[in-house]
PDB file of N, CA and C in Angstrom:
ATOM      1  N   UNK A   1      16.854   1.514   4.216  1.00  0.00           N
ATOM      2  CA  UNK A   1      15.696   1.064   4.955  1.00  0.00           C
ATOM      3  C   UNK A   1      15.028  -0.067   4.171  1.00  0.00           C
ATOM      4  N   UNK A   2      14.594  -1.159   4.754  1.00  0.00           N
ATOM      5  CA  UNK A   2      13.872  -2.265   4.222  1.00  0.00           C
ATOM      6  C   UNK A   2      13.063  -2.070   3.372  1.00  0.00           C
ATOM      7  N   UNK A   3      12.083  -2.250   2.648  1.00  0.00           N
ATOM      8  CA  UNK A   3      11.156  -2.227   1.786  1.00  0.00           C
ATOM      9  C   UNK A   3      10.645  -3.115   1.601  1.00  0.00           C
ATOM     10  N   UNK A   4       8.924  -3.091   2.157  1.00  0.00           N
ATOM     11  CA  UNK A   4       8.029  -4.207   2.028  1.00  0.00           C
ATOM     12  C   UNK A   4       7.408  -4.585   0.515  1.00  0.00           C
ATOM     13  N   UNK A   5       6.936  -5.593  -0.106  1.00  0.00           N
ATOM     14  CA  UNK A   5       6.500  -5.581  -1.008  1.00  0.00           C
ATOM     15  C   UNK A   5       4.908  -5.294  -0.881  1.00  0.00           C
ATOM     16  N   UNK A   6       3.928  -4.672  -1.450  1.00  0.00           N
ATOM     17  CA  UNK A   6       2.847  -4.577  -1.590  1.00  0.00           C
ATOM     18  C   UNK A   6       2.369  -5.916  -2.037  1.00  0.00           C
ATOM     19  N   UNK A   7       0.957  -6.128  -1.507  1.00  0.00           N
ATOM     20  CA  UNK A   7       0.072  -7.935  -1.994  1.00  0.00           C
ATOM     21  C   UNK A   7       0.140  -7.604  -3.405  1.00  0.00           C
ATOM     22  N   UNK A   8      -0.493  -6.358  -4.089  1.00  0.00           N
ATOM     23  CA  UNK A   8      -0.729  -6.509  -5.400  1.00  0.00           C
ATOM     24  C   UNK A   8       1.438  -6.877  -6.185  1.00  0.00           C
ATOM     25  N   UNK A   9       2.063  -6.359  -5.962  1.00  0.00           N
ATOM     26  CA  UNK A   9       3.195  -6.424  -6.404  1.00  0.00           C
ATOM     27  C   UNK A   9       3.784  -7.680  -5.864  1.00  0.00           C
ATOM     28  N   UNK A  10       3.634  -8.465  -4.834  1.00  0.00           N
ATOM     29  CA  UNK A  10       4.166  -9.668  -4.879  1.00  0.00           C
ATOM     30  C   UNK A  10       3.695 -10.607  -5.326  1.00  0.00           C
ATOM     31  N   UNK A  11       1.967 -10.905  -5.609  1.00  0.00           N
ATOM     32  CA  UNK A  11       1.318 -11.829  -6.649  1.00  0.00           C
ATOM     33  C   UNK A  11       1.547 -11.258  -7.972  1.00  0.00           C
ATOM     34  N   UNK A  12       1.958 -10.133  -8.232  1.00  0.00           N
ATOM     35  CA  UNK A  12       2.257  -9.736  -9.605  1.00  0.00           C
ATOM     36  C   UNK A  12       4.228 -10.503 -10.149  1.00  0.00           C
ATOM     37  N   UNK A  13       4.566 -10.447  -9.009  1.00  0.00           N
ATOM     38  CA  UNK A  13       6.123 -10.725  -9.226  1.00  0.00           C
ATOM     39  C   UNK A  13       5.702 -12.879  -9.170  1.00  0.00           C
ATOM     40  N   UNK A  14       5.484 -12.865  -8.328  1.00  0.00           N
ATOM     41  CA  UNK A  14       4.823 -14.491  -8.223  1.00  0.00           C
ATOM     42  C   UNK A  14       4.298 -15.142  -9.437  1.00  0.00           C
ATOM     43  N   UNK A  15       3.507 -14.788 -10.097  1.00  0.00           N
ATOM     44  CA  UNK A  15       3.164 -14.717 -11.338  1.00  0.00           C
ATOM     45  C   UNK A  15       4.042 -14.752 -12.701  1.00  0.00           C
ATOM     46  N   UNK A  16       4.716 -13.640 -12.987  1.00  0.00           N
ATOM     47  CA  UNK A  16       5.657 -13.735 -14.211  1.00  0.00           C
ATOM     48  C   UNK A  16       7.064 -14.234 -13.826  1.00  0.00           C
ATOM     49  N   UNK A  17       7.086 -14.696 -12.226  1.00  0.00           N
ATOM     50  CA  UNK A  17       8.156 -15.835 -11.901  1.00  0.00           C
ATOM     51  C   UNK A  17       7.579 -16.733 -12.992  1.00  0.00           C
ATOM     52  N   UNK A  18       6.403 -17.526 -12.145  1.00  0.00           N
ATOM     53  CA  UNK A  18       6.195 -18.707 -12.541  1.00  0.00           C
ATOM     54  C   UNK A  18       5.873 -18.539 -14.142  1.00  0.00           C
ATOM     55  N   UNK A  19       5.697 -17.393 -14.909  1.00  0.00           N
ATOM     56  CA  UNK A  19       5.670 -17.612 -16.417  1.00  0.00           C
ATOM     57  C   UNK A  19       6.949 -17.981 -16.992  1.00  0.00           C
ATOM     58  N   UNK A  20       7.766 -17.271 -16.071  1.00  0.00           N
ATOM     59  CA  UNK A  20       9.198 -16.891 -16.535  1.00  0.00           C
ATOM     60  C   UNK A  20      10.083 -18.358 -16.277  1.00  0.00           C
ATOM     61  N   UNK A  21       9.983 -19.481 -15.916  1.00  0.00           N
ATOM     62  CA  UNK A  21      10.090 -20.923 -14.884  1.00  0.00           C
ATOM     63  C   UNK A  21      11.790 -19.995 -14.474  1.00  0.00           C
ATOM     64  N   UNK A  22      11.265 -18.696 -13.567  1.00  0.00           N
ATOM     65  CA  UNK A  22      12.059 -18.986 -12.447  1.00  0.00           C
ATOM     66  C   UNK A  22      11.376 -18.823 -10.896  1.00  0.00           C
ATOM     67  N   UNK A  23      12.207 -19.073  -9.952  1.00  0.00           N
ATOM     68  CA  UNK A  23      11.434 -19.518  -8.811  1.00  0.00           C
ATOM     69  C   UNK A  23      11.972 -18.519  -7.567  1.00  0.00           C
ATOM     70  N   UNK A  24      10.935 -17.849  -7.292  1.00  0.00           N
ATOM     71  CA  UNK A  24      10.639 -16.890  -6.568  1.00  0.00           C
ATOM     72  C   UNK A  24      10.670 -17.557  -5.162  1.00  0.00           C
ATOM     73  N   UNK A  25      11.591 -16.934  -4.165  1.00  0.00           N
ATOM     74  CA  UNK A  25      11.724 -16.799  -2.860  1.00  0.00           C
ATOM     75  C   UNK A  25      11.609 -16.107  -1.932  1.00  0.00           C
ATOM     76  N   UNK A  26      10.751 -15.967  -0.931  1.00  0.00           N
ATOM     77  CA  UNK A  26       9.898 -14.743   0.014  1.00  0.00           C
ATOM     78  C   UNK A  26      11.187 -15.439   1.163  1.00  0.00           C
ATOM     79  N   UNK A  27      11.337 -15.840   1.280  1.00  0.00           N
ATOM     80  CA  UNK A  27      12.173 -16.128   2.483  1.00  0.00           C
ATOM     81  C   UNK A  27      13.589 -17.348   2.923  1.00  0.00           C
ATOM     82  N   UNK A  28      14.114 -15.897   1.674  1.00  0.00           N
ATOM     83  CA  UNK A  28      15.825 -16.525   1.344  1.00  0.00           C
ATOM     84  C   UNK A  28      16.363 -15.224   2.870  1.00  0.00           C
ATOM     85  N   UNK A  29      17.067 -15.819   3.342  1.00  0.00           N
ATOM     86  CA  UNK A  29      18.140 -15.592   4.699  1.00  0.00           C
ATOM     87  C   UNK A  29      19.777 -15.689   3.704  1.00  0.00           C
ATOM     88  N   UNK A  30      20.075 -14.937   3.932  1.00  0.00           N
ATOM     89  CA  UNK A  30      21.279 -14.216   3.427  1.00  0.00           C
ATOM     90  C   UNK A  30      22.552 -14.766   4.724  1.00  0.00           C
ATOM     91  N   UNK A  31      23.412 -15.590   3.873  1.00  0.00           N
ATOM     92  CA  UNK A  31      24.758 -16.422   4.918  1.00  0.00           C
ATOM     93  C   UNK A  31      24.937 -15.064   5.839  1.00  0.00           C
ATOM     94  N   UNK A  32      25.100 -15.063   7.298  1.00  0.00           N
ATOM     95  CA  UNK A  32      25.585 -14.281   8.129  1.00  0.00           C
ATOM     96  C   UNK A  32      24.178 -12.866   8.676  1.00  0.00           C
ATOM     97  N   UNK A  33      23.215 -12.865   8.263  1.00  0.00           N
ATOM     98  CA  UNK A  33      22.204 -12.276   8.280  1.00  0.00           C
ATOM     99  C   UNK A  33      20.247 -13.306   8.185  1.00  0.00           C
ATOM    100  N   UNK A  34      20.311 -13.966   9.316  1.00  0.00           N
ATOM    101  CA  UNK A  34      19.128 -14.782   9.767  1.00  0.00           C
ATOM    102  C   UNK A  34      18.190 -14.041  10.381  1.00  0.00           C
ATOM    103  N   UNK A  35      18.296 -12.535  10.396  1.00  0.00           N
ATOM    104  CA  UNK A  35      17.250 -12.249  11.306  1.00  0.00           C
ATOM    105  C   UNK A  35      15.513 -11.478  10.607  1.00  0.00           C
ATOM    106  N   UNK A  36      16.418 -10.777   8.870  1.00  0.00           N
ATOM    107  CA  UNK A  36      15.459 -10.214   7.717  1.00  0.00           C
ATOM    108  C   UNK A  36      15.375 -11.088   6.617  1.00  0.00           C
ATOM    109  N   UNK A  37      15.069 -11.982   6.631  1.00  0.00           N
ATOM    110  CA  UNK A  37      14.675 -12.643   4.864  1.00  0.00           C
ATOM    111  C   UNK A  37      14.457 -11.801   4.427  1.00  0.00           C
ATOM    112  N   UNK A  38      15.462 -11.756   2.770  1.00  0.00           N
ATOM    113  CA  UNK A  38      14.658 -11.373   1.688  1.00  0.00           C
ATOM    114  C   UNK A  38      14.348 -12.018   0.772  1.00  0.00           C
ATOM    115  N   UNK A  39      13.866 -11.316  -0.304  1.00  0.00           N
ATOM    116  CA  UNK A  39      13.034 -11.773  -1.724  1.00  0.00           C
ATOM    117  C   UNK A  39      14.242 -12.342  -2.473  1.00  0.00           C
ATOM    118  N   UNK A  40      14.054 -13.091  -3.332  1.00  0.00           N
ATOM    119  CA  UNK A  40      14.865 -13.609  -4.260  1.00  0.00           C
ATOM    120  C   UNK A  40      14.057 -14.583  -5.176  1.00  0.00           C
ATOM    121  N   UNK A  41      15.084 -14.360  -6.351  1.00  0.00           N
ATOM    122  CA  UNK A  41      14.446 -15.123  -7.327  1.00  0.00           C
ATOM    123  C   UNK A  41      15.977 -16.397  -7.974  1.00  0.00           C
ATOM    124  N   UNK A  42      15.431 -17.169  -7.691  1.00  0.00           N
ATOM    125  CA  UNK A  42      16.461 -18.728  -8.232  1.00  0.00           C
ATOM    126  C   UNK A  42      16.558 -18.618  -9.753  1.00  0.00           C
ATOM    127  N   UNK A  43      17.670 -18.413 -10.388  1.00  0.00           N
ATOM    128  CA  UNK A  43      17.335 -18.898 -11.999  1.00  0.00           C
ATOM    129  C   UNK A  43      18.788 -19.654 -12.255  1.00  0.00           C
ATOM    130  N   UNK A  44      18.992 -20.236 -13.533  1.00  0.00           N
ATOM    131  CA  UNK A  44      20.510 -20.129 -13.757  1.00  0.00           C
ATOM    132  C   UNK A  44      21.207 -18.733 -13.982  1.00  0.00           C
ATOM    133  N   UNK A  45      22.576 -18.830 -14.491  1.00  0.00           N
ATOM    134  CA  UNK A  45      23.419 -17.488 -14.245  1.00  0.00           C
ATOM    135  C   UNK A  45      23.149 -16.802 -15.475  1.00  0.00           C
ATOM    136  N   UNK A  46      22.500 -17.622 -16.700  1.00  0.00           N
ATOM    137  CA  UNK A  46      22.434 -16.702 -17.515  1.00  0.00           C
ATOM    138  C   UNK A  46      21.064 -15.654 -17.686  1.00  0.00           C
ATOM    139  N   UNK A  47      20.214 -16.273 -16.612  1.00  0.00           N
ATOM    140  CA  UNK A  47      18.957 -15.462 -16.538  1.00  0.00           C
ATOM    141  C   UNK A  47      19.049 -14.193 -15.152  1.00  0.00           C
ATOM    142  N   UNK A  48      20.333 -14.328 -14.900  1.00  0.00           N
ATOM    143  CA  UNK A  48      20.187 -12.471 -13.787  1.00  0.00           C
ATOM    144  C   UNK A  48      19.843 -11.258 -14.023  1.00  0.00           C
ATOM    145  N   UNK A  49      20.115 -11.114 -15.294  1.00  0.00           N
ATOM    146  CA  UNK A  49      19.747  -9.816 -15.651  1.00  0.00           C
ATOM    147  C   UNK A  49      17.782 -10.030 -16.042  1.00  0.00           C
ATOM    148  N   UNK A  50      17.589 -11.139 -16.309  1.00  0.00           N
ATOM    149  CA  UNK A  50      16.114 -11.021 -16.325  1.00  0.00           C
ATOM    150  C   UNK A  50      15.540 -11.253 -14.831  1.00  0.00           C
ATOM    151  N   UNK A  51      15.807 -11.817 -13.841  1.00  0.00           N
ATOM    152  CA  UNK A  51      15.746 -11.410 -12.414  1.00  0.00           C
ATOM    153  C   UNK A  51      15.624 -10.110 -12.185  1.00  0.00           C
ATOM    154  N   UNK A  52      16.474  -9.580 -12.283  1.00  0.00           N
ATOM    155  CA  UNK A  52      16.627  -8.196 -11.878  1.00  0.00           C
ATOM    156  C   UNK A  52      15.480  -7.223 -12.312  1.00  0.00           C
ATOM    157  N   UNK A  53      15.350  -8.096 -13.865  1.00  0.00           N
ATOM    158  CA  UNK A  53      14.481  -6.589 -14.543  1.00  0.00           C
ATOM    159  C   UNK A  53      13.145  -6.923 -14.182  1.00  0.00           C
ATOM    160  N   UNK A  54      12.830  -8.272 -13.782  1.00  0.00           N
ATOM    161  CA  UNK A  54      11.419  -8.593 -12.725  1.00  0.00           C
ATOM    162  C   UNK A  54      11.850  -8.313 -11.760  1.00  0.00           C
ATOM    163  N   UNK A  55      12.302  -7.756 -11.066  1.00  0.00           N
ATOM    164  CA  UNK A  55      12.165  -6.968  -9.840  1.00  0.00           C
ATOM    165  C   UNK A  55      12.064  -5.617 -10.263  1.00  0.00           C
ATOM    166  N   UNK A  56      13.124  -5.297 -11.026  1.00  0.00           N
ATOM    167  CA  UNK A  56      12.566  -3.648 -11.029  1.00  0.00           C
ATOM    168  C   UNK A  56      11.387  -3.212 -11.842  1.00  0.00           C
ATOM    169  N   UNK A  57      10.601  -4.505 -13.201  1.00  0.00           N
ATOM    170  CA  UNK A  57       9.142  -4.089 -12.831  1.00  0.00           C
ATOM    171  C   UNK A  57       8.320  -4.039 -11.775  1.00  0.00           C
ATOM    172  N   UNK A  58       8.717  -5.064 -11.027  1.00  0.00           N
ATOM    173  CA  UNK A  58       7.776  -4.977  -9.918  1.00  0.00           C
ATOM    174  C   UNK A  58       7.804  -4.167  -9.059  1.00  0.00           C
ATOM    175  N   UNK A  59       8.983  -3.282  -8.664  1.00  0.00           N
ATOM    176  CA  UNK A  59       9.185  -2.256  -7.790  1.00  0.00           C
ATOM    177  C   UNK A  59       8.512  -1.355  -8.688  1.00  0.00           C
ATOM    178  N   UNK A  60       8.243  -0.867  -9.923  1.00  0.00           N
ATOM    179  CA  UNK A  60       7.735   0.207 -10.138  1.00  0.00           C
ATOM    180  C   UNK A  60       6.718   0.135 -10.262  1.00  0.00           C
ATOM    181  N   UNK A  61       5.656  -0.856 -10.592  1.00  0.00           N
ATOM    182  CA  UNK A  61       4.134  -1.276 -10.817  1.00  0.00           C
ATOM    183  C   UNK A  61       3.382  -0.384  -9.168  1.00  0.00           C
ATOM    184  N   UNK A  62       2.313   0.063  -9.456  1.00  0.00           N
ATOM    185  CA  UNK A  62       1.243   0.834  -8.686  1.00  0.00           C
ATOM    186  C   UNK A  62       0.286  -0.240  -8.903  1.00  0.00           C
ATOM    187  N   UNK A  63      -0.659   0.911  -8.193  1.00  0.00           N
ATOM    188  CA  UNK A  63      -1.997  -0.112  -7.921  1.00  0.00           C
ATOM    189  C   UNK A  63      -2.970  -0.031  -9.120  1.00  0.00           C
ATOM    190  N   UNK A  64      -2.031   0.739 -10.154  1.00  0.00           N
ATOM    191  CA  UNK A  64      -3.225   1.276 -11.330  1.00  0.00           C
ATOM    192  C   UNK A  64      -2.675   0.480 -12.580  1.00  0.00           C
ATOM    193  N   UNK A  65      -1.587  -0.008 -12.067  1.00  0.00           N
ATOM    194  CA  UNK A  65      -1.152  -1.371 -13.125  1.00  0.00           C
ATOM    195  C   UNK A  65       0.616  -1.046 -13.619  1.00  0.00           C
ATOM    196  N   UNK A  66       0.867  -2.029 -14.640  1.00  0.00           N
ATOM    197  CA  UNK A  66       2.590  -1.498 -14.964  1.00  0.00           C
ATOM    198  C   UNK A  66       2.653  -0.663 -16.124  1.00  0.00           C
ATOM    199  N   UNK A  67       3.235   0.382 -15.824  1.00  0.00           N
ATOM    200  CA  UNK A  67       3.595   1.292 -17.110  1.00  0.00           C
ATOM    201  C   UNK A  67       5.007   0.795 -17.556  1.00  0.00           C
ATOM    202  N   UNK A  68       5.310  -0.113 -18.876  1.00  0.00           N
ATOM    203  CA  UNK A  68       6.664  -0.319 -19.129  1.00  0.00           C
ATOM    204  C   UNK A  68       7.328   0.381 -19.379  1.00  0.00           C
ATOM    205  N   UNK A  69       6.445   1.406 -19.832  1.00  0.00           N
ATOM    206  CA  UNK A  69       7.505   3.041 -20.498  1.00  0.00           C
ATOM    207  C   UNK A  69       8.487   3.492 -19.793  1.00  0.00           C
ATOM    208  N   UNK A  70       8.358   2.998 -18.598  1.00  0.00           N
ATOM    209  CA  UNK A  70       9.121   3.834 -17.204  1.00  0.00           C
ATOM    210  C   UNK A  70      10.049   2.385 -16.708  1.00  0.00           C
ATOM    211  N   UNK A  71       9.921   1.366 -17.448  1.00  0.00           N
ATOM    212  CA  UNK A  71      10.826   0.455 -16.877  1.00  0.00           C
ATOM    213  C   UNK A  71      12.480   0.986 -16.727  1.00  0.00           C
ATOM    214  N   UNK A  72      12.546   1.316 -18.253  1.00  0.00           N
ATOM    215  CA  UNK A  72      14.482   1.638 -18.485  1.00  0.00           C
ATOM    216  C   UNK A  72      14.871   2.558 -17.532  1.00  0.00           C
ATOM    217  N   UNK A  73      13.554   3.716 -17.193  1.00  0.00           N
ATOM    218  CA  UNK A  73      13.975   4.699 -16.047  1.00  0.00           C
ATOM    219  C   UNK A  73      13.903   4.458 -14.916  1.00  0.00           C
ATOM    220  N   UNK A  74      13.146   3.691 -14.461  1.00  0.00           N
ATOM    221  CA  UNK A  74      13.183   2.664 -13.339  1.00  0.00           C
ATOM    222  C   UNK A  74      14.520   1.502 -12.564  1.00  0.00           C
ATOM    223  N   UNK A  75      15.046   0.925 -14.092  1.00  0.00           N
ATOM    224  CA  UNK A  75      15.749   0.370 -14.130  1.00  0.00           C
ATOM    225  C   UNK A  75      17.003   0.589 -13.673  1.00  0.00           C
ATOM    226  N   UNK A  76      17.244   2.063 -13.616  1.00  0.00           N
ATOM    227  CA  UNK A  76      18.674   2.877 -13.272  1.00  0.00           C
ATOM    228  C   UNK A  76      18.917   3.082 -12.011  1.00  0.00           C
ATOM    229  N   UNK A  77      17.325   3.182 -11.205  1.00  0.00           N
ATOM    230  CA  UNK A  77      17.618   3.555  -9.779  1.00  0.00           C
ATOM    231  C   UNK A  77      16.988   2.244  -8.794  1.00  0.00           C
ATOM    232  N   UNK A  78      17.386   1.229  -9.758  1.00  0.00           N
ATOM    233  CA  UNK A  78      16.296  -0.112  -9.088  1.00  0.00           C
ATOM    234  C   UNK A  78      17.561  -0.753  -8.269  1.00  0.00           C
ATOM    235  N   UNK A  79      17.352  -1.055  -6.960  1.00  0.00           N
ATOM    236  CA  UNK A  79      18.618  -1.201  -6.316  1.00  0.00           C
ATOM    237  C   UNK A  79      19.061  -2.597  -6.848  1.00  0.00           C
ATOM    238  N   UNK A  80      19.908  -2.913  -6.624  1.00  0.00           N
ATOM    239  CA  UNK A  80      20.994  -3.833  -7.599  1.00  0.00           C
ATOM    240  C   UNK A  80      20.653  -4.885  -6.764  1.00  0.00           C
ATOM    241  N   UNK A  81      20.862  -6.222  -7.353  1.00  0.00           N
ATOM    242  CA  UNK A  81      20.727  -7.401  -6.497  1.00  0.00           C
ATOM    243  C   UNK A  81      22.101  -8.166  -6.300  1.00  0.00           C
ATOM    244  N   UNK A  82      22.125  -8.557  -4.940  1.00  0.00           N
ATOM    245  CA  UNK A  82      23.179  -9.132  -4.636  1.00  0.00           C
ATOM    246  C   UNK A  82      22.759 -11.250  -5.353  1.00  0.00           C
ATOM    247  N   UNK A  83      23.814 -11.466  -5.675  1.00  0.00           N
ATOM    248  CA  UNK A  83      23.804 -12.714  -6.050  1.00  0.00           C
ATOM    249  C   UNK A  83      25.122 -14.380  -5.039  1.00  0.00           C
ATOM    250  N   UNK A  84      24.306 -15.288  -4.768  1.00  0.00           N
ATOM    251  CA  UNK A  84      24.447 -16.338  -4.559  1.00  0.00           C
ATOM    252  C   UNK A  84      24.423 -17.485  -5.243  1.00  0.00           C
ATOM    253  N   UNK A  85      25.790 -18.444  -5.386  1.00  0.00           N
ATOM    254  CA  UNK A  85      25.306 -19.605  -5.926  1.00  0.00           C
ATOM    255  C   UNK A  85      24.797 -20.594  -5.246  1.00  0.00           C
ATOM    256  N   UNK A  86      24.188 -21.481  -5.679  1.00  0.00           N
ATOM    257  CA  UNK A  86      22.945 -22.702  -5.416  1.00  0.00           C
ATOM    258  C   UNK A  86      23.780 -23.710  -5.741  1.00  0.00           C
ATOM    259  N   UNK A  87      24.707 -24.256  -6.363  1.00  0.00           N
ATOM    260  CA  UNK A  87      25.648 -24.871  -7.321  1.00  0.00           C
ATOM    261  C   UNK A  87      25.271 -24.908  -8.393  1.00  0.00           C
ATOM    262  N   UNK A  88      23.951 -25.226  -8.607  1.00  0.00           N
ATOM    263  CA  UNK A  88      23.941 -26.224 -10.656  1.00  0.00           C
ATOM    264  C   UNK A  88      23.294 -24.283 -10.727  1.00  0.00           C
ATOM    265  N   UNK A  89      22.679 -23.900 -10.236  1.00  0.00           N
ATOM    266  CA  UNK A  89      21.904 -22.225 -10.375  1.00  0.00           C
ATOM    267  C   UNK A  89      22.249 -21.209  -9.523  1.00  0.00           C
ATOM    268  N   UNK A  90      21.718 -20.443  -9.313  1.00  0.00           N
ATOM    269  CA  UNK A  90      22.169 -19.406  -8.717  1.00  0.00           C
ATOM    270  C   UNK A  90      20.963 -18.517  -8.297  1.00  0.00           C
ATOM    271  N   UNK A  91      20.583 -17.509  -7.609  1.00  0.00           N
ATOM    272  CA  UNK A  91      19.930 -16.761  -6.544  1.00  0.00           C
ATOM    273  C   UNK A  91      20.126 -15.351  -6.795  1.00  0.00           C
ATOM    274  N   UNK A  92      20.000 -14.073  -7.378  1.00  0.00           N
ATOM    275  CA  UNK A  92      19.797 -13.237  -7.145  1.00  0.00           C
ATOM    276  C   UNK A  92      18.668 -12.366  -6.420  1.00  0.00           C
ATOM    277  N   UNK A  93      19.343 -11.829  -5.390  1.00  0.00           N
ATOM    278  CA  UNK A  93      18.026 -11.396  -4.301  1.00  0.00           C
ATOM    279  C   UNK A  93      18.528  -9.845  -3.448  1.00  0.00           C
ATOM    280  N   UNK A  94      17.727  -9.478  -2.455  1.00  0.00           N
ATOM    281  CA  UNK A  94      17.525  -8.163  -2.484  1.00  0.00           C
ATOM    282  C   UNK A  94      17.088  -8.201  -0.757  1.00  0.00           C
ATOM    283  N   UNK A  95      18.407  -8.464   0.201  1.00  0.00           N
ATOM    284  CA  UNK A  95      18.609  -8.339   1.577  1.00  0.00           C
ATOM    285  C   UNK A  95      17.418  -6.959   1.915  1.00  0.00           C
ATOM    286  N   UNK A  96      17.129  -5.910   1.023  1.00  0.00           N
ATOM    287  CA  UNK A  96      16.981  -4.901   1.433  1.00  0.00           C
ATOM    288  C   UNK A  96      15.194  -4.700   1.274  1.00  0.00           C
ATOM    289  N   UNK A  97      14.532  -6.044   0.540  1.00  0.00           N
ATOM    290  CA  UNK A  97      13.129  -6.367   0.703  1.00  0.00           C
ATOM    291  C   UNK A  97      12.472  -7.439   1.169  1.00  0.00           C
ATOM    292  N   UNK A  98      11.471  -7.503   1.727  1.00  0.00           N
ATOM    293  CA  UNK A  98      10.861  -8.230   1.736  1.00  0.00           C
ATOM    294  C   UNK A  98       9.487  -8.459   1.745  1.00  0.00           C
ATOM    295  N   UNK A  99       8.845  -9.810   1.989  1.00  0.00           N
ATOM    296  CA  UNK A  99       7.730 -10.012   1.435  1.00  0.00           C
ATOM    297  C   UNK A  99       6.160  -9.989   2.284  1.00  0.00           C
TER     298      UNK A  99
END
């Protein structure tokens, strides 16, 4: 089932994009699937695994703030991101949220 992002969790993900200079996408369309944009974040290939792990902070952050303690455990059941190349970069993103 889809999964919306919460306002506080997508200005929170928006944010340590732009600390992080990668570039956050609310409405990447997935080749063969135009009808759900999802979230994605643009980096080169060697920054996916830090994509990922800004998403799965941000999936675990509440409204009472981020507990990192719970990232690594977080991290295990944080659904996996499918990846696209851009040519010179690349796109890891998450058909299964959006913004």
């Amino acid at each position: 089932m889809p999964r919306k992002l919460t306002a506080d969790q997508l200005e929170w993900l928006s944010k340590n994009c732009d600390d992080l200079d990668l570039t956050l996408r609310t409405d990447y369309e997935v080749r063969g699937n135009y009808e759900s944009p999802g979230v994605g974040i643009v980096c080169e290939s060697h920054e996916l695994g830090l994509a990922a792990l800004v998403m799965a902070a941000t999936l675990s952050q509440d409204s009472t703030g981020m507990n990192w303690d719970d990232v690594l455990h977080d991290l295990a059941n944080a659904p996996a991101p499918s990846i696209d190349s851009l040519g010179m970069s690349s796109i890891a993103y998450w058909p299964s949220i959006s913004a």
